[in-house]
Protein backbone atom coordinates (compact mmCIF):
# COMPACT_ATOMS: atom_id res chain seq x y z
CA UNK A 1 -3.28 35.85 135.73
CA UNK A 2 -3.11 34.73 139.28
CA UNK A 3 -2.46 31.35 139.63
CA UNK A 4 -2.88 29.89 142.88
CA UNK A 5 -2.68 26.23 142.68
CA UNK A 6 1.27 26.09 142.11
CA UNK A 7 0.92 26.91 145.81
CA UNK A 8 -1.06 24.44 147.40
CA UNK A 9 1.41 22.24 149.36
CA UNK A 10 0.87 21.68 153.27
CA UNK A 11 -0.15 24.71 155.07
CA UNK A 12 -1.72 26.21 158.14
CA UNK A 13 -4.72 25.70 157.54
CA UNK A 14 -6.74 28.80 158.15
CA UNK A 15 -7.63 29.46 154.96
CA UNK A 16 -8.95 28.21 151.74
CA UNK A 17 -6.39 27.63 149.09
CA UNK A 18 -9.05 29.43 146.26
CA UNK A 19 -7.14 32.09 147.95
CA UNK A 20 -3.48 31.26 148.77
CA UNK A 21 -0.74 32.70 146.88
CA UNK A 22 2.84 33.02 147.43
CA UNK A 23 2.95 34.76 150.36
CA UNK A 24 0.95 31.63 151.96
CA UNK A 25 4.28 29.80 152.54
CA UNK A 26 5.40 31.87 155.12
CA UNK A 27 2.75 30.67 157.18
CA UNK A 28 2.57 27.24 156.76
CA UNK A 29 3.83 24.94 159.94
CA UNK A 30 6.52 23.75 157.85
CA UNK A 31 8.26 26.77 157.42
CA UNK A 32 7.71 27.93 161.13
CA UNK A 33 9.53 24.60 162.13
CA UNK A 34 12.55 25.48 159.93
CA UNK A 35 12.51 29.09 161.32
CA UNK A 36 12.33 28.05 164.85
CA UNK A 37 15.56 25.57 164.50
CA UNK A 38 16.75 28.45 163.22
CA UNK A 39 16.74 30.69 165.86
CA UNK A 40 17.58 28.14 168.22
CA UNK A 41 20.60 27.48 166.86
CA UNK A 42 21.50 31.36 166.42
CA UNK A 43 20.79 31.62 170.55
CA UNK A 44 22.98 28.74 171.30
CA UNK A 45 25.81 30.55 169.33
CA UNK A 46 24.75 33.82 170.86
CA UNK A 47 24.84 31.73 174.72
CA UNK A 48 28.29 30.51 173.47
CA UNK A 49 29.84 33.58 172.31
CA UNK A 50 28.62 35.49 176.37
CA UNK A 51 29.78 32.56 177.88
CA UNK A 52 26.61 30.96 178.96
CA UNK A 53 26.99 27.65 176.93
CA UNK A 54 30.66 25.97 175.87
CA UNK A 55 31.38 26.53 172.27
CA UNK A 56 31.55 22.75 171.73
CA UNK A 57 28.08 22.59 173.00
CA UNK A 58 26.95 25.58 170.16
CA UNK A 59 28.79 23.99 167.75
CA UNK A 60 26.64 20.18 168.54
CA UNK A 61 23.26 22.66 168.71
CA UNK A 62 23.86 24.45 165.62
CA UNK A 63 24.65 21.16 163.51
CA UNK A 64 21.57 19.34 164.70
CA UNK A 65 19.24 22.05 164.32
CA UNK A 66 18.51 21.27 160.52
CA UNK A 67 15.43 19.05 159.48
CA UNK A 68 17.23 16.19 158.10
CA UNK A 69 17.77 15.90 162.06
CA UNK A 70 14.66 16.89 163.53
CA UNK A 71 12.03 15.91 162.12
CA UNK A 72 8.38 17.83 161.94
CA UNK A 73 6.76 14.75 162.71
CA UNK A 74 8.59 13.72 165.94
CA UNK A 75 7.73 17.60 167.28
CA UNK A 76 4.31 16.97 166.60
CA UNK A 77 4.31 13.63 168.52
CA UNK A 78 6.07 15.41 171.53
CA UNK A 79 3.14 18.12 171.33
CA UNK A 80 0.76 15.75 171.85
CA UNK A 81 2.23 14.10 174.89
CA UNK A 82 3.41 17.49 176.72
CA UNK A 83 1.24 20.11 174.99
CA UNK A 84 3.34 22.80 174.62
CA UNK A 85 5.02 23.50 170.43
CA UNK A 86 7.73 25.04 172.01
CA UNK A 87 8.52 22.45 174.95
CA UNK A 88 8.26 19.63 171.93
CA UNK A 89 10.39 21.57 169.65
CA UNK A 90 13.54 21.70 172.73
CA UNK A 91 12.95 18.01 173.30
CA UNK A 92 12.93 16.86 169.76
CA UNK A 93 16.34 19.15 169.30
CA UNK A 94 17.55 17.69 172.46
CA UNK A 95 17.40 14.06 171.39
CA UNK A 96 19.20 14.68 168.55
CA UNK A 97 22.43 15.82 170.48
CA UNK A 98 24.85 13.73 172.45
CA UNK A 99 26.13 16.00 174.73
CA UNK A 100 24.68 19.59 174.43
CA UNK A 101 20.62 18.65 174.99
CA UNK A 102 20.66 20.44 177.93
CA UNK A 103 22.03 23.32 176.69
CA UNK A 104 19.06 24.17 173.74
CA UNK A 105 17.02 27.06 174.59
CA UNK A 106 19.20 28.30 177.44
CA UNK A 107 17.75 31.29 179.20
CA UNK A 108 15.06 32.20 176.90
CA UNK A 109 11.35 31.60 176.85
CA UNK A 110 8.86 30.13 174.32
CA UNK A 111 7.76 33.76 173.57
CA UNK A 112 11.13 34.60 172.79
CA UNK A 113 11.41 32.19 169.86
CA UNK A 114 7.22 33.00 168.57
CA UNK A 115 7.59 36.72 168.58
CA UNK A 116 11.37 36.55 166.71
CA UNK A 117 9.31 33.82 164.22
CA UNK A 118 6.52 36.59 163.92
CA UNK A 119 9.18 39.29 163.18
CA UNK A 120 10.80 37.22 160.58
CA UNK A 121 7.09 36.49 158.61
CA UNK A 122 5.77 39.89 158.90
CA UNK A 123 9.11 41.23 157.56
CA UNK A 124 9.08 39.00 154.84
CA UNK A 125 5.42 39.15 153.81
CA UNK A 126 5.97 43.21 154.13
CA UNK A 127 8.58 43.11 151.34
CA UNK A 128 6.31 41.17 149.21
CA UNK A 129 3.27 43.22 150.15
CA UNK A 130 5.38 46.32 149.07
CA UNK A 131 6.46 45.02 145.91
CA UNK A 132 2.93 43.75 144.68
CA UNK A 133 1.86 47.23 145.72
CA UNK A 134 4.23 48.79 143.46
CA UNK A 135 3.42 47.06 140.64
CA UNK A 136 -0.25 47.57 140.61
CA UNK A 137 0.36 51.33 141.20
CA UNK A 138 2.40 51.35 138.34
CA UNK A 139 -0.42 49.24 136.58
CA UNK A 140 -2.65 52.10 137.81
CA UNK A 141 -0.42 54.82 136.55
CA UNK A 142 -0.57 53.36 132.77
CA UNK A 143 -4.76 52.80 132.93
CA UNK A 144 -5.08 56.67 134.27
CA UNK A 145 -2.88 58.21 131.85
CA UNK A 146 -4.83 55.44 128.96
CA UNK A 147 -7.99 57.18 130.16
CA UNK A 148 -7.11 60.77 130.61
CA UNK A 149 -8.92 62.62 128.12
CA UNK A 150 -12.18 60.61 128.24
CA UNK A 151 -14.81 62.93 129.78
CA UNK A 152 -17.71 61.04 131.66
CA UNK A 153 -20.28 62.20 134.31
CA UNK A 154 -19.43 61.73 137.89
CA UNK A 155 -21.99 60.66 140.28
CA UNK A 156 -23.08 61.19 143.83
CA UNK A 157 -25.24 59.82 145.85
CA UNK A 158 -25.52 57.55 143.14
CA UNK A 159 -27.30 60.48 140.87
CA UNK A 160 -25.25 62.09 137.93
CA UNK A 161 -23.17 65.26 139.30
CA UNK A 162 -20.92 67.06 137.13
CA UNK A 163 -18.53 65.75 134.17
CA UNK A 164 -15.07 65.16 134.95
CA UNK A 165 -12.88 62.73 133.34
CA UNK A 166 -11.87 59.15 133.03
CA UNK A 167 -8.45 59.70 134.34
CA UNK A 168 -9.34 61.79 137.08
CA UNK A 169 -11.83 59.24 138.74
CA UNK A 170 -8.68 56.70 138.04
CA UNK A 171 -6.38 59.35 139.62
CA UNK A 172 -8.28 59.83 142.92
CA UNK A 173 -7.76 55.93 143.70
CA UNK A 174 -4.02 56.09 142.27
CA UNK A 175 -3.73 59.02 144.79
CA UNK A 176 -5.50 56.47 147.90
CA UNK A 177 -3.27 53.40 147.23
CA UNK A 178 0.14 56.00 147.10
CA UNK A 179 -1.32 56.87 150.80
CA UNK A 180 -1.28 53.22 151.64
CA UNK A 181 1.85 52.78 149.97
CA UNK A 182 3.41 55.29 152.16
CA UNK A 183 1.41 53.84 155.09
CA UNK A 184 2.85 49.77 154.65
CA UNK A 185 6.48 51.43 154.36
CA UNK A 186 6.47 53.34 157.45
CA UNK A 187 4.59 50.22 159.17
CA UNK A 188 7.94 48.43 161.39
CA UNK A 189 7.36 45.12 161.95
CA UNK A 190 10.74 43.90 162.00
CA UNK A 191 10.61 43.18 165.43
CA UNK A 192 11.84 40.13 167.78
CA UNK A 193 12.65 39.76 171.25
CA UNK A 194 15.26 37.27 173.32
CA UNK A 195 14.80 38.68 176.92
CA UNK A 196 14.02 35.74 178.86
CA UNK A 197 10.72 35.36 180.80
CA UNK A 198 9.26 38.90 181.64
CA UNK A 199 11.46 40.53 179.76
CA UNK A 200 13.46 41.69 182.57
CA UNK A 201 16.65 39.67 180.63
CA UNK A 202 17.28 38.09 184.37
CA UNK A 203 18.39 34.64 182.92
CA UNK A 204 21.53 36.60 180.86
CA UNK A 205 21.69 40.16 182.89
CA UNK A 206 22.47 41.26 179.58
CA UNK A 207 20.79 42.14 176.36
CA UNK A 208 24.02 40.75 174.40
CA UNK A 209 22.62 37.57 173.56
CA UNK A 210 19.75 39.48 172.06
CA UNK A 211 21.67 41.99 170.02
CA UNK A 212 23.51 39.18 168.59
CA UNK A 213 20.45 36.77 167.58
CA UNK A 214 18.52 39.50 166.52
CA UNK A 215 21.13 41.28 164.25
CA UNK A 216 21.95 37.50 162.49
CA UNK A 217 18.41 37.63 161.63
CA UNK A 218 18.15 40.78 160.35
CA UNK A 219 15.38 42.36 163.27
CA UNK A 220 15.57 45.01 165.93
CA UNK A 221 14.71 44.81 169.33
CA UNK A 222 12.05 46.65 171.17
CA UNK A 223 12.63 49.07 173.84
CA UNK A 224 11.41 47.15 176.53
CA UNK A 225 8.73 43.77 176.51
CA UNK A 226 6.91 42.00 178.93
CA UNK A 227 7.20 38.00 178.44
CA UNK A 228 5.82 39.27 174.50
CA UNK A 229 6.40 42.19 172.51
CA UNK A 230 3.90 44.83 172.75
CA UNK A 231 0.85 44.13 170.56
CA UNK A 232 0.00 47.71 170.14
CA UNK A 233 3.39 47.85 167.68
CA UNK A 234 1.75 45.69 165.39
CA UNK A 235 -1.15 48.22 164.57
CA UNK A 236 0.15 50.08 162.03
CA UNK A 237 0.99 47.07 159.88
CA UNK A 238 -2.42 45.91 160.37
CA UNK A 239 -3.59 49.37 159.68
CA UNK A 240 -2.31 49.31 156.30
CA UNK A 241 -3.67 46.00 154.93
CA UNK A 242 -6.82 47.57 156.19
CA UNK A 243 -6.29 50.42 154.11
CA UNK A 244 -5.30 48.74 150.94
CA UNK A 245 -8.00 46.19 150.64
CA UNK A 246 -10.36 49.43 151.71
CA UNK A 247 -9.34 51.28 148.62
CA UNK A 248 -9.22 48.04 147.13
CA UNK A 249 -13.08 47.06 147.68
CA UNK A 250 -13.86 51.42 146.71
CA UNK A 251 -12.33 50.52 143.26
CA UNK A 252 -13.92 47.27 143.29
CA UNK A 253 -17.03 49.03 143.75
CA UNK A 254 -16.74 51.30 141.00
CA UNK A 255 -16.44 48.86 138.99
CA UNK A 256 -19.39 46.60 140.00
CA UNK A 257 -21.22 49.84 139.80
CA UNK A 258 -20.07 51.00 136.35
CA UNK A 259 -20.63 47.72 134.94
CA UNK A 260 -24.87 47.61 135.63
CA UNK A 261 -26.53 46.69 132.53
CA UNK A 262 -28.54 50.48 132.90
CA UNK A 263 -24.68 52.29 132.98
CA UNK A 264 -22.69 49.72 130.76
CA UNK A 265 -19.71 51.94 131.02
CA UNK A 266 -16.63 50.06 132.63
CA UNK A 267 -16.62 46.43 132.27
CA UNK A 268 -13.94 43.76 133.91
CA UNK A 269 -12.57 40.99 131.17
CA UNK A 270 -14.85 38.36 130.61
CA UNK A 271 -13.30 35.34 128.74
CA UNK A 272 -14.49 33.40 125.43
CA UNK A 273 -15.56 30.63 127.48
CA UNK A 274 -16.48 32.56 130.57
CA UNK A 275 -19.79 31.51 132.28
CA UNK A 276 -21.61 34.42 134.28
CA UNK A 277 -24.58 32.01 135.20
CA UNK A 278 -25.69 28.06 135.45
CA UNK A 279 -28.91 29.23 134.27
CA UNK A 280 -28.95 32.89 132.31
CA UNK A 281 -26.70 32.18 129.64
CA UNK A 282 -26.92 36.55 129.31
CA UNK A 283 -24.99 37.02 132.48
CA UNK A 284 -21.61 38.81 132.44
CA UNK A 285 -21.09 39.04 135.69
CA UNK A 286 -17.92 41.53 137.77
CA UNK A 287 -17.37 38.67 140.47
CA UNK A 288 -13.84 39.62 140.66
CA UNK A 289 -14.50 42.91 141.67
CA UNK A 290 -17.40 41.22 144.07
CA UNK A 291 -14.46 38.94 145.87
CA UNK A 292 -12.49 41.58 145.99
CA UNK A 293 -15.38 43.26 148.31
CA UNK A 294 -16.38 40.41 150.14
CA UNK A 295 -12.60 39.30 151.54
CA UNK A 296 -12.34 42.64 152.79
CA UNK A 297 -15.01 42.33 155.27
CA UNK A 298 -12.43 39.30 156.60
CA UNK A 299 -9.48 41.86 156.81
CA UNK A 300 -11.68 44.43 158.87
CA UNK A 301 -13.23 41.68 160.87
CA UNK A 302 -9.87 40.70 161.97
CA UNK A 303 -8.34 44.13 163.00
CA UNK A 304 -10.95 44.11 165.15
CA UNK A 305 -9.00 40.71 166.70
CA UNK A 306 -5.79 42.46 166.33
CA UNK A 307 -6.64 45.40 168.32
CA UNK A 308 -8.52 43.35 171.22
CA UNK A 309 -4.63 41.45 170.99
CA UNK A 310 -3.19 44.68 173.14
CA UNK A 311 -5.41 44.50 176.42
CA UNK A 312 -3.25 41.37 177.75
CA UNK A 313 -3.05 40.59 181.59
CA UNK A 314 -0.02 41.38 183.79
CA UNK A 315 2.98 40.38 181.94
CA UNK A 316 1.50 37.99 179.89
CA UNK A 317 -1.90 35.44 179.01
CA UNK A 318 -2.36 33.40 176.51
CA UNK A 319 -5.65 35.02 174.69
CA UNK A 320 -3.84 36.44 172.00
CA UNK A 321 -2.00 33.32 170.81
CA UNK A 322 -4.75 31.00 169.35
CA UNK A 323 -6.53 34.45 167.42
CA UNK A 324 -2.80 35.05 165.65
CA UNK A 325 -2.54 31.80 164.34
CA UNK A 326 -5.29 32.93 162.21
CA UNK A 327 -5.02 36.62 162.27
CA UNK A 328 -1.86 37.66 160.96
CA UNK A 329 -1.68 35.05 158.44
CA UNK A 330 -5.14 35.44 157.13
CA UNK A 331 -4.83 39.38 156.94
CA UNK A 332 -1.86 38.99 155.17
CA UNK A 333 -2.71 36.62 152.64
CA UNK A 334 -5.94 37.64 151.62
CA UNK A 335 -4.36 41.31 150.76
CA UNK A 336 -1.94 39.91 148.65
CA UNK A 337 -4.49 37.68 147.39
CA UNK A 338 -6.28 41.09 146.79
CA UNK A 339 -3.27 43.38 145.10
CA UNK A 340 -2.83 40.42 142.73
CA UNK A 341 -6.61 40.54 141.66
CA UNK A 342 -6.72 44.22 141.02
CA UNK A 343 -3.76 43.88 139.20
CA UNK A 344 -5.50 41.63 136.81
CA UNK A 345 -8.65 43.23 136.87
CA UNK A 346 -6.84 46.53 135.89
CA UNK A 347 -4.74 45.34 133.13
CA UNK A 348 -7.88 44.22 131.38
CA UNK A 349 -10.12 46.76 131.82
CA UNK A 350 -12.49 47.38 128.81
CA UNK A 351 -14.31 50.90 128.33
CA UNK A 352 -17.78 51.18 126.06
CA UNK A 353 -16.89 54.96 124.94
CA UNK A 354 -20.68 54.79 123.59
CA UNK A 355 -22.17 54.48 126.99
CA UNK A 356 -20.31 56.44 128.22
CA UNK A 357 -20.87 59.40 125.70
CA UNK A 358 -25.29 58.71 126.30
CA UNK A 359 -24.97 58.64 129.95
CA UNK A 360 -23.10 62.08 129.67
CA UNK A 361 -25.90 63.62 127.63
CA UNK A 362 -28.73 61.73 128.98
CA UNK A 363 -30.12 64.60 131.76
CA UNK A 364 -29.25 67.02 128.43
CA UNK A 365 -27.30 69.91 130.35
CA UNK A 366 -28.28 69.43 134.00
CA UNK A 367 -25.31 68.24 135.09
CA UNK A 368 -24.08 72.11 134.10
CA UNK A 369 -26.58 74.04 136.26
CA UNK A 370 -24.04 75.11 138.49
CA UNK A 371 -21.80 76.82 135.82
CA UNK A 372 -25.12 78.73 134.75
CA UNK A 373 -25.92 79.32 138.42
CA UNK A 374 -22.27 80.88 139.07
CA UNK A 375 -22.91 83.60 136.12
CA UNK A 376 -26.30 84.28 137.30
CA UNK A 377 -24.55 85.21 140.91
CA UNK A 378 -23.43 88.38 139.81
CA UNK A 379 -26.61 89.21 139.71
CA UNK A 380 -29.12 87.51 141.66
CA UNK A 381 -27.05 86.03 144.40
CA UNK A 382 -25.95 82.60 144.70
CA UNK A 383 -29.17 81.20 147.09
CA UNK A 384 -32.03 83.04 144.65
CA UNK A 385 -29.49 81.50 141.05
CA UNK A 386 -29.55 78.02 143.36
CA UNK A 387 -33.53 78.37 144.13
CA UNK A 388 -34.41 79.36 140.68
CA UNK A 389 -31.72 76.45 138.75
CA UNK A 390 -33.25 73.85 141.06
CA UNK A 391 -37.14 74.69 139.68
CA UNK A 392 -36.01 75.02 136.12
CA UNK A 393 -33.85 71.42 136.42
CA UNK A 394 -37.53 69.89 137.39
CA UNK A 395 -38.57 70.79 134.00
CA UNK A 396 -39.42 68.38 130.77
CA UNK A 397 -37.66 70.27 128.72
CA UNK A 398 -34.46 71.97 130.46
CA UNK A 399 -33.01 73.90 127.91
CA UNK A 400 -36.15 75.61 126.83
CA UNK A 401 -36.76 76.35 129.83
CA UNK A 402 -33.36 77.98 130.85
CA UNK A 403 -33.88 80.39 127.69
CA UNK A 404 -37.61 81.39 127.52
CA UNK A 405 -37.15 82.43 131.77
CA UNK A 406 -37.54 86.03 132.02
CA UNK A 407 -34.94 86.22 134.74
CA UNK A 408 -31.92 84.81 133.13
CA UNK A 409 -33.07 86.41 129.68
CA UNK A 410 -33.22 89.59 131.71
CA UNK A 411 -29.33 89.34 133.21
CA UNK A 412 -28.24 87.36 130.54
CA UNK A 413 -29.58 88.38 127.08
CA UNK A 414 -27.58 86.34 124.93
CA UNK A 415 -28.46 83.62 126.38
CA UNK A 416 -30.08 82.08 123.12
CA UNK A 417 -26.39 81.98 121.80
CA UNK A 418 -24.23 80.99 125.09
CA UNK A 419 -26.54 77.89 125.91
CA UNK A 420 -24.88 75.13 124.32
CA UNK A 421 -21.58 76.19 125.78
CA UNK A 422 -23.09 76.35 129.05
CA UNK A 423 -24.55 73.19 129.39
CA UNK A 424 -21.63 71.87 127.08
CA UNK A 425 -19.65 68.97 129.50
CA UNK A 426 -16.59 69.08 127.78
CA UNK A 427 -16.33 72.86 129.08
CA UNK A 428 -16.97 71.97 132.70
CA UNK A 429 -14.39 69.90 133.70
CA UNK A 430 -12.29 72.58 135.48
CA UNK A 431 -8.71 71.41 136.55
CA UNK A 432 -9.64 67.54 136.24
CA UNK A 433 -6.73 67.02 133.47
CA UNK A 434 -4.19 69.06 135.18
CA UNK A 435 -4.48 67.47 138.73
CA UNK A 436 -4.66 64.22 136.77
CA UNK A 437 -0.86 64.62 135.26
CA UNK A 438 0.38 65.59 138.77
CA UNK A 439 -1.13 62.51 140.70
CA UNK A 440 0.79 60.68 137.72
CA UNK A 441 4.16 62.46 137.66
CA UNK A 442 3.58 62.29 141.93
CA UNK A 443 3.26 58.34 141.53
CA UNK A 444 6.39 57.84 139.10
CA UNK A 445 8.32 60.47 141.38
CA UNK A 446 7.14 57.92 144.76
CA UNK A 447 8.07 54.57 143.03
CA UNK A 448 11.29 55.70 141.67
């Protein structure tokens, strides 16, 4: 089971730690700060190696950028006297060097560290995104080929339609989150940028120092940048959480829906000293499946933020800055926060195969009136089989009424004997178990 309290050390505090995972730690201020020395360092190698900076000077940058030097604390102090992170950050690296202070953050701008930072966390949160994703596909894969054969009654609208089968209702979401799968890999966001002010490179003249910071880290640069890398290229990423918590919340759904005391079919795992109410001791509440729905109103909300990110004035304003501090690592966290719920609530999925089995039979053949309207076609037409089916389905008693009508005992006279496999479920499921094993062998075929 998810277990998020192993993970509640100092963080960015944006969000609540009932919902903080692993993936949390790339977002805390901590981690930024080691990040940020980071790249610092790799520029003043990068400054060295064009000849921008003396080596010697690298070499003093590269050994004090390390957090037994600088400390978190004394950047923080320097933020509040010349408010500016990035400004505090050069100055606290600055008085930890001799000789080379003057020579940390040569030619680049405090966009050119945040966006390279960004790349770095949105990388890294990808790859953990992906793998998460993976496994509850997989988890997915096992619970549809579990329920395969188990015919039930579909529903929309929220009214019974026709039978189909366990495994293909599980199939149709297994199908959805191998779209989003496909949707978070093809999402780049390995992305940073060291081209100086406006992005016209004009303190180096050359994208070397660039190519050489970005490659030790592992990121690409974009075509071209303003003073910050295109917001618009973050879109797809965002995209794709936004599609995997909405499949997410659909399954979720299902679930809650399935699990009414009136349908009583599909039920999440409710433990021995589980408590679904302070007050109605009865209550077995699906409140997993309920959070699940609920934080992915927060993920939608924010693309909303994301998108309004792109409109930016001239080369550059500051109105994106303060809404990604929350944004990105919000979005991100709560869909892992999601995948790892599902995952659980999948695993442990119970079925009541007696429930199931009444609410099949319970309108006692309706669900079947189009097979019988299909045969009748030949030789009534469709509209006068759908006008006639649709009178008879208003009846008390369905089945009588099917085989004392003079019409369908006048094209079909046997209809006294082919009833019961008319209106029998199990022989109106069409391709359900077919298209069912090829969404699995699809799935195994993606993953692997």
């Amino acid at each position: 089971m998810v277990n998020s309290s192993k993970f509640l050390s100092k963080r960015n505090n944006t969000l609540s730690n009932r919902y903080e995972t692993e993936i949390s730690e790339i977002f805390s201020e901590e981690y930024v700060f080691e990040i940020q020395l980071l790249i610092e360092s790799s520029l003043a190698q990068a400054n060295a190696k064009n000849g921008f900076i003396e080596v010697s000077l690298a070499n003093e940058i590269k050994q004090y950028c390390q957090k037994q030097y600088v400390k978190y604390d004394r950047v923080k102090e320097l933020e509040q006297e010349v408010n500016h992170d990035i400004m505090a950050l050069v100055l606290a690296i600055s008085e930890q060097c001799s000789t080379a202070g003057g020579a940390v953050h040569f030619g680049a701008t405090s966009n050119d560290i945040k966006d390279t930072v960004l790349g770095l966390q949105l990388k890294k949160s990808r790859e953990i995104l992906i793998k998460s994703l993976k496994i509850l596909i997989k988890t997915l894969i096992n619970k549809t080929e579990q329920y395969s054969d188990i015919i039930c009654i579909s529903r929309t609208h929220g009214q019974h339609a026709l039978p189909t089968t366990y495994g293909f209702k599980f199939a149709n979401f297994l199908n959805e989150f191998l779209l989003c799968y496909d949707q978070l890999v093809n999402a780049s966001v390995n992305y940073g940028k060291i081209s100086g002010a406006i992005g016209t490179y004009a303190s180096f003249n050359t994208n070397k120092v660039e190519e050489f910071v970005l490659s030790k880290l592992g990121l690409q640069p974009v075509a071209i940048t303003t003073q910050v890398i295109p917001r618009s290229i973050f879109i797809p990423f965002l995209s794709a959480l936004v599609s995997i918590t909405g499949v997410a919340e659909r399954f979720a759904k299902e679930i809650r829906n399935l699990q009414r005391t009136e349908i009583g079919e599909l039920f999440e795992e409710f433990g021995g000293k589980q408590v679904g109410s302070s007050t109605m001791p009865q209550k077995r509440n699906p409140h997993k499946s309920e959070r699940i729905c609920g934080l992915a109103r927060i993920i939608r909300s924010l693309f909303q933020v994301g998108a309004e990110n792109i409109a930016l004035e001239h080369e550059r304003d500051l109105t994106n800055s303060a809404p990604e501090r929350i944004e990105f690592s919000t979005m991100i966290t709560l869909t892992h926060f999601i995948l790892l719920e599902l995952i659980n609530i999948i695993s442990s999925l119970s079925l009541d195969s007696n429930n199931i089995e009444k609410n099949l039979r319970i309108t006692k053949g309706r669900h079947n009136t189009e097979k019988l309207m299909l045969k009748l076609t030949s030789f009534i037409g469709r509209q006068e089989a759908h006008k006639l089916l649709s009178q008879l389905s208003n009846k008390d008693d369905f089945k009588h009424a099917i085989i004392t009508n003079e019409i369908i005992r006048k094209y079909i006279p046997s209809i006294d004997k082919e009833i019961d496999d008319i209106l029998d479920p199990e022989q109106y499921i069409g391709l359900s178990k077919k298209k069912t094993k090829e969404i699995i062998l699809l799935a195994n075929s993606r993953l692997n």
